[in-house]
C-alpha atoms as a PDB file:
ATOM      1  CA  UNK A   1       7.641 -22.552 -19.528  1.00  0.00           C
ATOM      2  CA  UNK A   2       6.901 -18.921 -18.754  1.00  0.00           C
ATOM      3  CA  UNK A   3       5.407 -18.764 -15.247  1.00  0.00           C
ATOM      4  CA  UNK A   4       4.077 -15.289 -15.334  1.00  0.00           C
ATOM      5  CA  UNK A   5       5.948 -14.361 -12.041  1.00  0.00           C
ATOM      6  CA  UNK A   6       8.153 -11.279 -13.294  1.00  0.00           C
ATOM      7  CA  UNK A   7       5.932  -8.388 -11.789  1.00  0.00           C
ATOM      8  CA  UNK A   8       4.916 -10.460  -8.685  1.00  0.00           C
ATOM      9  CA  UNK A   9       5.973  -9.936  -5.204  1.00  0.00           C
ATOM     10  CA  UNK A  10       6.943 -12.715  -2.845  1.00  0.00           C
ATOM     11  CA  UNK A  11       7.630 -13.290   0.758  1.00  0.00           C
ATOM     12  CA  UNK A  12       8.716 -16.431   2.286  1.00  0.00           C
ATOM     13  CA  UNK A  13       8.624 -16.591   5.877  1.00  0.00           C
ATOM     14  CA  UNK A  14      11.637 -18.893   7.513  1.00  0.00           C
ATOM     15  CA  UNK A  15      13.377 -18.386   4.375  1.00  0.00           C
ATOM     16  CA  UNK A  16      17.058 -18.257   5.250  1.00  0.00           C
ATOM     17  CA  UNK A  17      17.906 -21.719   4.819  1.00  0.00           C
ATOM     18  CA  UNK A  18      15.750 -25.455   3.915  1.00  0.00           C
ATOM     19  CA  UNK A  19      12.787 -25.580   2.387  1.00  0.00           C
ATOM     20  CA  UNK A  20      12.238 -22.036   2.553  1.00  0.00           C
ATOM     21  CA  UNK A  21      15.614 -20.961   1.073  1.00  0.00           C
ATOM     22  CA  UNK A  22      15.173 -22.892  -2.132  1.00  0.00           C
ATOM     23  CA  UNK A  23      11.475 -21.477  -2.369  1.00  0.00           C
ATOM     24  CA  UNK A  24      12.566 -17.776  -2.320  1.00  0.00           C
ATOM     25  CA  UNK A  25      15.825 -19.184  -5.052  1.00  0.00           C
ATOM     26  CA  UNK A  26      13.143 -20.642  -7.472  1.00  0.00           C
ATOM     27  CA  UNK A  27      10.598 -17.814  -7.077  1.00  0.00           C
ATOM     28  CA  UNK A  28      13.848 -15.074  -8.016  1.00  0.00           C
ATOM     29  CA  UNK A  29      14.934 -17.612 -11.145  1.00  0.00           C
ATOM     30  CA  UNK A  30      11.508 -16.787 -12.354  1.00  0.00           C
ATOM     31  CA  UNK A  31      11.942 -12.865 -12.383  1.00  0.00           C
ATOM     32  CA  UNK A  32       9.600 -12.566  -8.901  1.00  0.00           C
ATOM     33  CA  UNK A  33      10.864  -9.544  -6.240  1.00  0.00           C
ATOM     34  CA  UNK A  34      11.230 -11.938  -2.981  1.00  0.00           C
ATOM     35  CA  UNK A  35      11.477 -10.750   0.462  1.00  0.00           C
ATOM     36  CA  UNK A  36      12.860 -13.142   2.922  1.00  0.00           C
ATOM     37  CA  UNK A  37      12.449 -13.835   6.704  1.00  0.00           C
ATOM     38  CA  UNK A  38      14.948 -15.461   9.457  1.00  0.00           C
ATOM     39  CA  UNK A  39      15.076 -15.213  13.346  1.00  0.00           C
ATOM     40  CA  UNK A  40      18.404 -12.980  13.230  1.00  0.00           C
ATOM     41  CA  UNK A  41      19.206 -10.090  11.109  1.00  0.00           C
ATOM     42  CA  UNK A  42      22.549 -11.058  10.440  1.00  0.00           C
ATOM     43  CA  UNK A  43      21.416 -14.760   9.141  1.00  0.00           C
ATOM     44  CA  UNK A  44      18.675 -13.157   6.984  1.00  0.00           C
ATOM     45  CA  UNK A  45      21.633 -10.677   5.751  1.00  0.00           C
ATOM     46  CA  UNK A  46      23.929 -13.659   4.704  1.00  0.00           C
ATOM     47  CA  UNK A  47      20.340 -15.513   2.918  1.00  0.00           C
ATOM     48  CA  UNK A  48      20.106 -12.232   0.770  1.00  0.00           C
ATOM     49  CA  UNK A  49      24.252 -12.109  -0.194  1.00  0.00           C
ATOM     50  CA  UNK A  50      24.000 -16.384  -0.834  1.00  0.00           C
ATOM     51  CA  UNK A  51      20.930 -15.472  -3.271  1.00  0.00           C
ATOM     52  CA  UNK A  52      22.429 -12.261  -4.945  1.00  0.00           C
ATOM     53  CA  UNK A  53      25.576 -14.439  -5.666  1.00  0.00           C
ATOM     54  CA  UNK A  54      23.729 -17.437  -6.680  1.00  0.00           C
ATOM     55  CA  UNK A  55      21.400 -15.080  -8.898  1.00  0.00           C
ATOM     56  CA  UNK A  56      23.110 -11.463  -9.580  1.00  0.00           C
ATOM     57  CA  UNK A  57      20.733  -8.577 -10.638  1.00  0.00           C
ATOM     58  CA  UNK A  58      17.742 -10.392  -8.609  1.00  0.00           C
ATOM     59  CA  UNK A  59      15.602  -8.866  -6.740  1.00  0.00           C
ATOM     60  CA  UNK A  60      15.667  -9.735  -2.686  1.00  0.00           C
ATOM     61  CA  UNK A  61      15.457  -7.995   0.446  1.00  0.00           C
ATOM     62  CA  UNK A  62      14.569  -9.479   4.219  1.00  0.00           C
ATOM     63  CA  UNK A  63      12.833  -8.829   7.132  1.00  0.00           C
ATOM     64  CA  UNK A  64      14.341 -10.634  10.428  1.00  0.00           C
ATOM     65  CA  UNK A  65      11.248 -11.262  13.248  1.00  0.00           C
ATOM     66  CA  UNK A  66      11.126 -14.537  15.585  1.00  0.00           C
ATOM     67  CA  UNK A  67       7.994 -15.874  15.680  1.00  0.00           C
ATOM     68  CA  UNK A  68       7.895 -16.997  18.941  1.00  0.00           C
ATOM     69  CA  UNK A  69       7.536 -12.907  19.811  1.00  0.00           C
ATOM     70  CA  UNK A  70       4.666 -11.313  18.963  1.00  0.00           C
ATOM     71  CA  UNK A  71       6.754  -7.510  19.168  1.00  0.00           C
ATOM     72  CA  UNK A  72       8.808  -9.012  16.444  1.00  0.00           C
ATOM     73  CA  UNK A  73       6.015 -10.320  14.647  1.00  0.00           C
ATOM     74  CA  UNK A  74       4.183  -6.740  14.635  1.00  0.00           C
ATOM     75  CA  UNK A  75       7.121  -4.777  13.252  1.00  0.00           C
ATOM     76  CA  UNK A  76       7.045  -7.135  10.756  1.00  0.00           C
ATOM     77  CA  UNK A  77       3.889  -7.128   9.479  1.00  0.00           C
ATOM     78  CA  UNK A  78       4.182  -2.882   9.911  1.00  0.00           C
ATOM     79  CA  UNK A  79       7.460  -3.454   7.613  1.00  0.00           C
ATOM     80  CA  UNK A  80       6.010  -5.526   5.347  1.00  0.00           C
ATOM     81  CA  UNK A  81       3.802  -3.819   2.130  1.00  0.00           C
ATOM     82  CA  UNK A  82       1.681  -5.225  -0.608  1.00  0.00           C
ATOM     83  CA  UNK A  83       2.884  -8.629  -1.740  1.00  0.00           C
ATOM     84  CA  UNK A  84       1.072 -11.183  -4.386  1.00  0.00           C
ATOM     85  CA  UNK A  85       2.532 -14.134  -2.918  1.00  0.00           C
ATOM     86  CA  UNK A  86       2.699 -15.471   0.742  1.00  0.00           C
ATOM     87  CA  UNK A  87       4.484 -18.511   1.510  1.00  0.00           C
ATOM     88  CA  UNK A  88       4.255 -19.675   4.916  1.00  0.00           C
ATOM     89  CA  UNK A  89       6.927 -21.681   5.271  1.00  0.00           C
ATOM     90  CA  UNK A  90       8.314 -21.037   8.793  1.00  0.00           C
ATOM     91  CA  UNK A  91       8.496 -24.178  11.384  1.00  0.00           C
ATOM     92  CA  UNK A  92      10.021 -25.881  14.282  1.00  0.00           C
ATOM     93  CA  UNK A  93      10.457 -29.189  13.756  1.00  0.00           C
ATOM     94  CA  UNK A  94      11.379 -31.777  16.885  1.00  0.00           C
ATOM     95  CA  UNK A  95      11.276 -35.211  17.804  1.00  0.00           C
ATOM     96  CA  UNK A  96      10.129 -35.800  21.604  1.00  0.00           C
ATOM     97  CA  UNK A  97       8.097 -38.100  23.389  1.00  0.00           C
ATOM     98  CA  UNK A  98       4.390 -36.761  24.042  1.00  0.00           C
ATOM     99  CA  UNK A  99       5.006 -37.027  27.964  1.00  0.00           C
ATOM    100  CA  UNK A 100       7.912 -34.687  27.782  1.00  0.00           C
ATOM    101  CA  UNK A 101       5.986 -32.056  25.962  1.00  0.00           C
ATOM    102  CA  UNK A 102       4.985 -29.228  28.024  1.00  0.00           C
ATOM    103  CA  UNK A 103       2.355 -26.474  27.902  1.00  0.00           C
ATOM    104  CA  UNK A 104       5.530 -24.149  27.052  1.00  0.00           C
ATOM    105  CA  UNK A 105       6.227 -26.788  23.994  1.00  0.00           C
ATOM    106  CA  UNK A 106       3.103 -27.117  22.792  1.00  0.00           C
ATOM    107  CA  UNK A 107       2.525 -22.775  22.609  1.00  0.00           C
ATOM    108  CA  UNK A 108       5.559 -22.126  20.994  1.00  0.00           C
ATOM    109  CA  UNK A 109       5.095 -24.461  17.911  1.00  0.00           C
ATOM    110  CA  UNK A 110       2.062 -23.461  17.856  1.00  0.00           C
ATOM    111  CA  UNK A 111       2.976 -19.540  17.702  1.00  0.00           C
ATOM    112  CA  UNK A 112       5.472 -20.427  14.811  1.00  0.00           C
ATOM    113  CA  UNK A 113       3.956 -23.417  13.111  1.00  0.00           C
ATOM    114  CA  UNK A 114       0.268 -21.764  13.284  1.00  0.00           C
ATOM    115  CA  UNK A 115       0.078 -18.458  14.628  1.00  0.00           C
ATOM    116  CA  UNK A 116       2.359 -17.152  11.523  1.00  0.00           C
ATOM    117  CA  UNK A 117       0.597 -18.004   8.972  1.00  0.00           C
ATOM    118  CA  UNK A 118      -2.927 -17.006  10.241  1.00  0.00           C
ATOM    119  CA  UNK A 119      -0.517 -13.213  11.250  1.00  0.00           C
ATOM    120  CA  UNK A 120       0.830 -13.353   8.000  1.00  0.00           C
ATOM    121  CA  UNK A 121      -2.744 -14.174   5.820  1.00  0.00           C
ATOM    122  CA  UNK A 122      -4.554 -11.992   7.929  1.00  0.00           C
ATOM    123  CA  UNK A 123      -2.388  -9.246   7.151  1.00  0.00           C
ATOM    124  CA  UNK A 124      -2.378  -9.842   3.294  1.00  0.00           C
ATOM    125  CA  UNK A 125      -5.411 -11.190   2.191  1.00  0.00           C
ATOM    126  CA  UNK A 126      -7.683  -8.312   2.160  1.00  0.00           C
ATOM    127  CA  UNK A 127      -5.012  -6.470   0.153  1.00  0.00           C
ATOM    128  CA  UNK A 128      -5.242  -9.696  -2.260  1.00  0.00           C
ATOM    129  CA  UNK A 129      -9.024  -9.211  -2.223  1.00  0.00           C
ATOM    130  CA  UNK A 130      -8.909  -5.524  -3.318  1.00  0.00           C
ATOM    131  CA  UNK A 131      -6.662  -6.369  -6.047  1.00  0.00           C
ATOM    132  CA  UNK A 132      -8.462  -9.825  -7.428  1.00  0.00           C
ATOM    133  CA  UNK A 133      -5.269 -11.345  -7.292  1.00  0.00           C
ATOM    134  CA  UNK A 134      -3.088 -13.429  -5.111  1.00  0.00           C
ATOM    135  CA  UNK A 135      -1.340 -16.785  -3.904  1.00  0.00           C
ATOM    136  CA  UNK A 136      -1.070 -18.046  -0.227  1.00  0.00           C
ATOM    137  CA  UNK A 137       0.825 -21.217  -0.010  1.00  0.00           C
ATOM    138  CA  UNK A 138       1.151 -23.066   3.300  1.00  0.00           C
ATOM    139  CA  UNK A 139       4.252 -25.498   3.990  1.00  0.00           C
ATOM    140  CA  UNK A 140       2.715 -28.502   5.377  1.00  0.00           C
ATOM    141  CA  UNK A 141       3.599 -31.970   5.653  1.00  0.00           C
ATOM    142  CA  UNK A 142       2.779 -35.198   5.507  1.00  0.00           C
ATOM    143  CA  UNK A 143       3.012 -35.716   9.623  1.00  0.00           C
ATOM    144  CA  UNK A 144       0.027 -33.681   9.457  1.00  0.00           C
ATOM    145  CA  UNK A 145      -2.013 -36.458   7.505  1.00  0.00           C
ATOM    146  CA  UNK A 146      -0.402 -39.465   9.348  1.00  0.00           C
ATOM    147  CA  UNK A 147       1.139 -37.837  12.908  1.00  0.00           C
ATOM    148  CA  UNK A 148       4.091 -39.631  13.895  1.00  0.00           C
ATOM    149  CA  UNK A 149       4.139 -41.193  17.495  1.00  0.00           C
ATOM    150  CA  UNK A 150       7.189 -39.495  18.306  1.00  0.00           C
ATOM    151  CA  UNK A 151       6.165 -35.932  17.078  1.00  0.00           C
ATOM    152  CA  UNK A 152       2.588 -35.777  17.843  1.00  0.00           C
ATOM    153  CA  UNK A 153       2.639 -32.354  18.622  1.00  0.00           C
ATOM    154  CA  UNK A 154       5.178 -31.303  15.328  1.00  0.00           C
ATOM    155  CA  UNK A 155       2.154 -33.306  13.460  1.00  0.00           C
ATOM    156  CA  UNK A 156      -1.110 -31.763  15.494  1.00  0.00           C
ATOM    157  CA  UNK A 157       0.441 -28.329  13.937  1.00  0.00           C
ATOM    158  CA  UNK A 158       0.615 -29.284  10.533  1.00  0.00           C
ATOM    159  CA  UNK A 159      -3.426 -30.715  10.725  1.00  0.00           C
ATOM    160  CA  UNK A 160      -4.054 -27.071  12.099  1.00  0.00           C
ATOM    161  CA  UNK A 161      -1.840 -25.519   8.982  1.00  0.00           C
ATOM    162  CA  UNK A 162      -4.607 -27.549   6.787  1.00  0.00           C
ATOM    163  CA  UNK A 163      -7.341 -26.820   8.331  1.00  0.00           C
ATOM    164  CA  UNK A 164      -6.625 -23.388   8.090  1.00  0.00           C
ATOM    165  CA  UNK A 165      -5.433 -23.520   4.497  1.00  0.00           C
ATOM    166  CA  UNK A 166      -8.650 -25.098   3.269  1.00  0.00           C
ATOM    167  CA  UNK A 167     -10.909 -22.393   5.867  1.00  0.00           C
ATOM    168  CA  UNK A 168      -8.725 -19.137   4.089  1.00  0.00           C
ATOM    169  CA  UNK A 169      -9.575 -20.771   0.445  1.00  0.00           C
ATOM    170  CA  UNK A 170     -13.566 -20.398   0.620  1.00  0.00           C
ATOM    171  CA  UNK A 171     -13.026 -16.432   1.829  1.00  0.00           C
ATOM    172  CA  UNK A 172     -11.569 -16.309  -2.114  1.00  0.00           C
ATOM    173  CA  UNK A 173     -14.495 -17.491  -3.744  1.00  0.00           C
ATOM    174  CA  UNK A 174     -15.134 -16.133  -7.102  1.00  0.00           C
ATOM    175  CA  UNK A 175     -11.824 -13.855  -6.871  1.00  0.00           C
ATOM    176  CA  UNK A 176      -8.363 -14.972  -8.560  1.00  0.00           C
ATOM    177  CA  UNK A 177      -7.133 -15.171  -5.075  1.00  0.00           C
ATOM    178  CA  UNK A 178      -6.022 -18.915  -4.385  1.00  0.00           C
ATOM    179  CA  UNK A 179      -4.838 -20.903  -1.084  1.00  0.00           C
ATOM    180  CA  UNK A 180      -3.151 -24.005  -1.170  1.00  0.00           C
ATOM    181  CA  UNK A 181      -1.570 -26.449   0.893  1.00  0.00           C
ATOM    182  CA  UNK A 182       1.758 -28.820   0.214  1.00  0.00           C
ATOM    183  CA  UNK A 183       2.143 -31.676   2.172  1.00  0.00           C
ATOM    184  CA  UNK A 184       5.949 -32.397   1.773  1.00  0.00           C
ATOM    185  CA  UNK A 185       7.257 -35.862   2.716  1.00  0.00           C
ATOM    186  CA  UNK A 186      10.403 -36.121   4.589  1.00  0.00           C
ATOM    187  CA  UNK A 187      12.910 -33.427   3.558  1.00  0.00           C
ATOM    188  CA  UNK A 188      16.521 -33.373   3.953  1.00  0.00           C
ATOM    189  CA  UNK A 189      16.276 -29.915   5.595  1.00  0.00           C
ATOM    190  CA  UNK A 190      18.979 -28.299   7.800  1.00  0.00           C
ATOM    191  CA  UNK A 191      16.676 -29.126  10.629  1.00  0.00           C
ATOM    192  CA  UNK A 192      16.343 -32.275   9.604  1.00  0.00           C
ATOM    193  CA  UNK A 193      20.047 -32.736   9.212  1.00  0.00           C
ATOM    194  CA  UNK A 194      20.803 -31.422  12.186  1.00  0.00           C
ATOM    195  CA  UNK A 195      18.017 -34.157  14.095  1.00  0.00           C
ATOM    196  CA  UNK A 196      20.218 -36.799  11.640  1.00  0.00           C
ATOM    197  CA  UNK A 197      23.615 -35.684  13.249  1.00  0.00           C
ATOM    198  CA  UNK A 198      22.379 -35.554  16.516  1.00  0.00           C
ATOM    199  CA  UNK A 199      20.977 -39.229  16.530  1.00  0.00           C
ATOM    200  CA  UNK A 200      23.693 -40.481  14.991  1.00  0.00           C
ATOM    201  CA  UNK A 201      26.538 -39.595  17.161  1.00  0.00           C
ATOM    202  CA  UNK A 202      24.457 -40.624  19.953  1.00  0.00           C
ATOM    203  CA  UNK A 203      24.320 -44.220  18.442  1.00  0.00           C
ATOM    204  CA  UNK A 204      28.008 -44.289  17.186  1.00  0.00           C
ATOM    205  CA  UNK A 205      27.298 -43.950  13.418  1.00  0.00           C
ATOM    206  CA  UNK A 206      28.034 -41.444  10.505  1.00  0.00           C
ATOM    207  CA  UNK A 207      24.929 -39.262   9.683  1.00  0.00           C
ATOM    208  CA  UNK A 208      24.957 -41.030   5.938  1.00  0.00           C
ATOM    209  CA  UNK A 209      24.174 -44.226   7.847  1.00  0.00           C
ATOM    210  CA  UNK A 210      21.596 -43.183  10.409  1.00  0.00           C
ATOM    211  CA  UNK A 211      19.993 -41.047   6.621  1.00  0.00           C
ATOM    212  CA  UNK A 212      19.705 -44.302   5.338  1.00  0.00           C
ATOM    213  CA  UNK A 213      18.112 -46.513   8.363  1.00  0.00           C
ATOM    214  CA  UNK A 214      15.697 -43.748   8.866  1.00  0.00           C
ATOM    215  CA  UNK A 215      14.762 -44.016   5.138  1.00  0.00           C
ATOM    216  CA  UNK A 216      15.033 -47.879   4.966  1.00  0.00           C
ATOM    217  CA  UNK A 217      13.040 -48.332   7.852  1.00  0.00           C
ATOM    218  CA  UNK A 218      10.335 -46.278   6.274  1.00  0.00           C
ATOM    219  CA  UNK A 219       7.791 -49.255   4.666  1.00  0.00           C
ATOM    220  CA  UNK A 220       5.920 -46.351   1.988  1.00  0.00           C
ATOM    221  CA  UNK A 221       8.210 -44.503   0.391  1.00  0.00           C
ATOM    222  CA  UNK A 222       7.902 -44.729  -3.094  1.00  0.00           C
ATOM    223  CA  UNK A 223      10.834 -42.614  -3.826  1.00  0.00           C
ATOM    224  CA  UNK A 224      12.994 -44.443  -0.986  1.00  0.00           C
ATOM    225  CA  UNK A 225      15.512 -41.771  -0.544  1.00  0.00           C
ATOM    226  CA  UNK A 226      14.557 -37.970   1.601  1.00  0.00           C
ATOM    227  CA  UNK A 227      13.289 -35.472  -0.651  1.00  0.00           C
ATOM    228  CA  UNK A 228      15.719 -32.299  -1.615  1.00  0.00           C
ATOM    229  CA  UNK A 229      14.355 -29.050  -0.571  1.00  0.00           C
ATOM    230  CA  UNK A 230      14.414 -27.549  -4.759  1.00  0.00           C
ATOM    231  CA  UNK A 231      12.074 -30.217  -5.098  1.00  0.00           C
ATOM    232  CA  UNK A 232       9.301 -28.908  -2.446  1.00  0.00           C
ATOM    233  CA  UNK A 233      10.405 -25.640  -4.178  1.00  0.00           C
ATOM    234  CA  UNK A 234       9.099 -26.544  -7.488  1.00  0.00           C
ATOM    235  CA  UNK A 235       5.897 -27.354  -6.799  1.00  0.00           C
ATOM    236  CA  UNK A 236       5.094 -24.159  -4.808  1.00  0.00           C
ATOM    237  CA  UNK A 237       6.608 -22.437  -7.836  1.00  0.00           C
ATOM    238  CA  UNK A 238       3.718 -23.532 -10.018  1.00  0.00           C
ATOM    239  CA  UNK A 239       1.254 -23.095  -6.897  1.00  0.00           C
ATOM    240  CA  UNK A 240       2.773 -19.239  -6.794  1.00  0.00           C
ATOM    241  CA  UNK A 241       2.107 -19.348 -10.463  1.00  0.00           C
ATOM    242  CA  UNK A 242      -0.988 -17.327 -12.213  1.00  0.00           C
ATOM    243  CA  UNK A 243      -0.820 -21.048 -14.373  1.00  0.00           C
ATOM    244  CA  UNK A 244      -2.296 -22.519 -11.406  1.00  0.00           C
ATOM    245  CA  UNK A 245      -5.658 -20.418 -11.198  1.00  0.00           C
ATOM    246  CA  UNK A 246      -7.812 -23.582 -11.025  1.00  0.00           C
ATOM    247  CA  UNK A 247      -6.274 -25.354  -8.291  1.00  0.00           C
ATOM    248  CA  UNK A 248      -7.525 -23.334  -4.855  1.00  0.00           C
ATOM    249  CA  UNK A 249      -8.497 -25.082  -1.911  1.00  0.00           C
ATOM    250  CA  UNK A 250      -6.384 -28.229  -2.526  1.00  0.00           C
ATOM    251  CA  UNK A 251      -3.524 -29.769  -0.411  1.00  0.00           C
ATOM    252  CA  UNK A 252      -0.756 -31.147  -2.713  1.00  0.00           C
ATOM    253  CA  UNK A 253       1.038 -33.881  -2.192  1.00  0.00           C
ATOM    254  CA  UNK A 254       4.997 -33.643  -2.708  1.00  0.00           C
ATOM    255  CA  UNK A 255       5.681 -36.804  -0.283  1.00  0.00           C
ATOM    256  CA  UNK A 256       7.698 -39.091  -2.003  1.00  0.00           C
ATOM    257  CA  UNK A 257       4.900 -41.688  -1.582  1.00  0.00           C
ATOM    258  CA  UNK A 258       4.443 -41.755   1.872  1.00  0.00           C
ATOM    259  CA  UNK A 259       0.967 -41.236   2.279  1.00  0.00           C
ATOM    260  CA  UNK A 260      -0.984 -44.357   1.327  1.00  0.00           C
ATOM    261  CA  UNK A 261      -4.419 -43.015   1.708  1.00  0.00           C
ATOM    262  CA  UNK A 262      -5.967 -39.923  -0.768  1.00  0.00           C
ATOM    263  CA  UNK A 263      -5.802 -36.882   0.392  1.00  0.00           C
END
């Protein structure tokens, strides 16, 4: 299937490795010009060589910024032009008991779970306006629909990523400008790996066996295993799509079956 993304520009902010990785690789399969984003300039520099290998004569450049400074953030958005497609991807992700989250905690997700995408919209959408043409896609999850008890304030900023996703959507109202939300179920992310390894040498197992307790002890998952990163990819890939002109406004769900109530 042809997805119409050859002259399209993307950028995919926390794109050096995870979710965000394997959106910018699916969006450059498809002939789109993708600029990527990471905290460090040399791990956004290693993204773009890992890509060019992976995909030689595609198009991709970065931009590094850390969301959690607004200086960064601002020579970002002065580096970064025109683009038809925003993905805001970029998260922290933690688990942590809701007493032991301080004001501190609770700012800086917000900053980087929140505060980026309504930088990174506000900065493109009135170009998409002018032009009648556009895609902003918002990286949410599931924990934003059902927020866990141990990561009530990871899932508080993924119910403010919605509400903000459906808010931008009625600004594009009679245009071919479109916002849309995914709610991903759980992903076997770096982050996520990295939360696996971490609990699992604290409770004398191997990270395959804590992977599979947290999935068996999951009582919803259809798909009973965690969900790959391509496969989060592939549904924003259509969402980046001009196929997908009459879905704005929505939230998707790409959750493995986790969610038992519609969305």
């Amino acid at each position: 299937m042809d997805l119409r993304l050859e002259d399209k520009t993307a950028f995919v902010s926390g794109s050096t490795h995870g979710i965000g990785f394997a959106v910018a690789r699916a969006l450059l399969g498809e002939g789109a010009s993708v600029v990527i984003n990471g905290r460090s300039e040399a791990g956004v520099q290693d993204a773009v060589r890992r890509l060019r290998a992976d995909l030689p004569g595609a198009e991709v450049s970065g931009l590094a910024a850390d969301f959690t400074d607004p200086a960064q953030v601002q020579g970002l958005l002065e580096s970064l032009g025109g683009v038809d497609i925003l993905v805001n991807n970029v998260g922290l992700f933690g688990l942590d008991r809701f007493e032991d989250i301080g004001d501190d905690a609770w700012q800086r997700y917000f900053d980087v779970n929140v505060m980026s995408g309504v930088r990174l919209s506000r900065h493109v959408l009135p170009g998409m306006l002018e032009r009648n043409w556009g895609r902003i896609l918002f990286i949410s999850s599931e924990s934003g629909v059902n927020v866990p008890a141990d990561m009530v304030h990871y899932g508080v900023t993924k119910a403010a990523m919605l509400a903000l996703g459906n808010g931008l959507a009625k600004r594009t109202r009679g245009t071919e400008v479109t916002v849309n939300t995914i709610l991903g179920g759980p992903t076997y992310s770096d982050g996520v790996a990295d939360t696996v390894a971490g609990l699992a040498q604290a409770r004398g197992v191997s990270p395959d066996e804590m992977k599979a307790a947290i999935i068996g002890a999951n009582q919803t998952t259809l798909l009973q295993r965690f969900i790959e990163p391509s496969e989060i990819a592939q549904l924003a890939l259509y969402l980046a799509s001009p196929l997908s002109s009459a879905t704005n406004g929505a939230a998707l769900r790409a959750d493995g079956g986790v969610l038992t109530t519609i969305v």
